[in-house]
Protein backbone atom coordinates (compact mmCIF):
# COMPACT_ATOMS: atom_id res chain seq x y z
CA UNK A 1 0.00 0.00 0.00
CA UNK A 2 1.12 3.38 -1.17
CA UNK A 3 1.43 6.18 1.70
CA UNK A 4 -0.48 10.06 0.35
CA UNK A 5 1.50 12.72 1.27
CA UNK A 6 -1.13 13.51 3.79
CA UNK A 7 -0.25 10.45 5.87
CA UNK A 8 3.57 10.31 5.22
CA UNK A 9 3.93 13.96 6.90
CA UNK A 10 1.82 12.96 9.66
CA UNK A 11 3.82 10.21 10.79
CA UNK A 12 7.08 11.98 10.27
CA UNK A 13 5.84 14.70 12.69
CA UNK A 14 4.98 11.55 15.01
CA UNK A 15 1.52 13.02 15.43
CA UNK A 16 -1.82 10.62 16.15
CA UNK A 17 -4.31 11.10 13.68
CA UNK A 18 -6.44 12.04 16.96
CA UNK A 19 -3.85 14.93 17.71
CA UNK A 20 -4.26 16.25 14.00
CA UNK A 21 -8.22 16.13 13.86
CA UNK A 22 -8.17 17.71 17.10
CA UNK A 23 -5.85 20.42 16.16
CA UNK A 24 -7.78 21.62 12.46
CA UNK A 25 -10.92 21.14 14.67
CA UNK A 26 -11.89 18.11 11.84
CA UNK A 27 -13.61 14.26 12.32
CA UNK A 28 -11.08 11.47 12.80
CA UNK A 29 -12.70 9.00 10.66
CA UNK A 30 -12.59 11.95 7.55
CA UNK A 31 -9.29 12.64 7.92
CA UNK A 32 -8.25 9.09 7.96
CA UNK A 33 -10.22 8.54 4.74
CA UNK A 34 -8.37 11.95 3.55
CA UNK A 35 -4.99 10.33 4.53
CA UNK A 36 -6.27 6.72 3.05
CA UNK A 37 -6.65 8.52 -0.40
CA UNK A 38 -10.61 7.47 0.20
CA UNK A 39 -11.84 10.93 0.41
CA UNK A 40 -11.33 14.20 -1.57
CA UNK A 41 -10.68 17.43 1.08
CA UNK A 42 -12.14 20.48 0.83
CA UNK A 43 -10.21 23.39 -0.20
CA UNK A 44 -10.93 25.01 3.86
CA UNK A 45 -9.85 21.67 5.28
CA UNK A 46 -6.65 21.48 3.02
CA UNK A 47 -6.04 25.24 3.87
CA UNK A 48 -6.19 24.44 7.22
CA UNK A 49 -3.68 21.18 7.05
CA UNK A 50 -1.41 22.93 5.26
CA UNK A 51 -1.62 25.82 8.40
CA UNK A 52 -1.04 23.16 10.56
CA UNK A 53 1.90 21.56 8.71
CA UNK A 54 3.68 24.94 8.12
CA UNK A 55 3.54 24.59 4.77
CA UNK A 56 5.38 21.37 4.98
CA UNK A 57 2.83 20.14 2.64
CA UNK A 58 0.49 21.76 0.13
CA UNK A 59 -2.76 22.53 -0.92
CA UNK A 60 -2.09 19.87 -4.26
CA UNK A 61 -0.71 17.21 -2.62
CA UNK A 62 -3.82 17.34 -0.21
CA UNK A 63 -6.51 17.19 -2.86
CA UNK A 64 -4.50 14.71 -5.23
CA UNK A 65 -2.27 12.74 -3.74
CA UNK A 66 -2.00 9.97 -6.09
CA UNK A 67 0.19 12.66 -8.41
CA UNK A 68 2.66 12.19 -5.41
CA UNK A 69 2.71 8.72 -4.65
């Protein structure tokens, strides 16, 4: 199974996908389907993950993350 961007930055930052949701004020179950590829984000929820990541990560590789697989 391919990691998404999403989920690869996530675990670098050794952050529970609780701790994330919590933080962008977001559902755990859609943010796992977000990092699972499962889900498309919205543009306000991507904005707000890439807030959160310090632009570690960006708006593209949130809303189509198989281009960076």
């Amino acid at each position: 199974m391919q990691i998404t961007p999403l989920r690869k930055i996530r675990l670098e930052k050794q952050l529970t996908i609780a701790e994330v949701a919590a933080a962008i004020n977001y559902d755990v179950g859609n943010l796992s389907r977000l990092e699972r590829g499962a889900q498309t984000a919205s543009l306000e929820i991507a904005e707000k993950l890439v807030k959160f990541y310090e632009k570690k990560i960006t708006e593209m590789q949130i809303l189509y993350p198989q281009r960076y697989m």
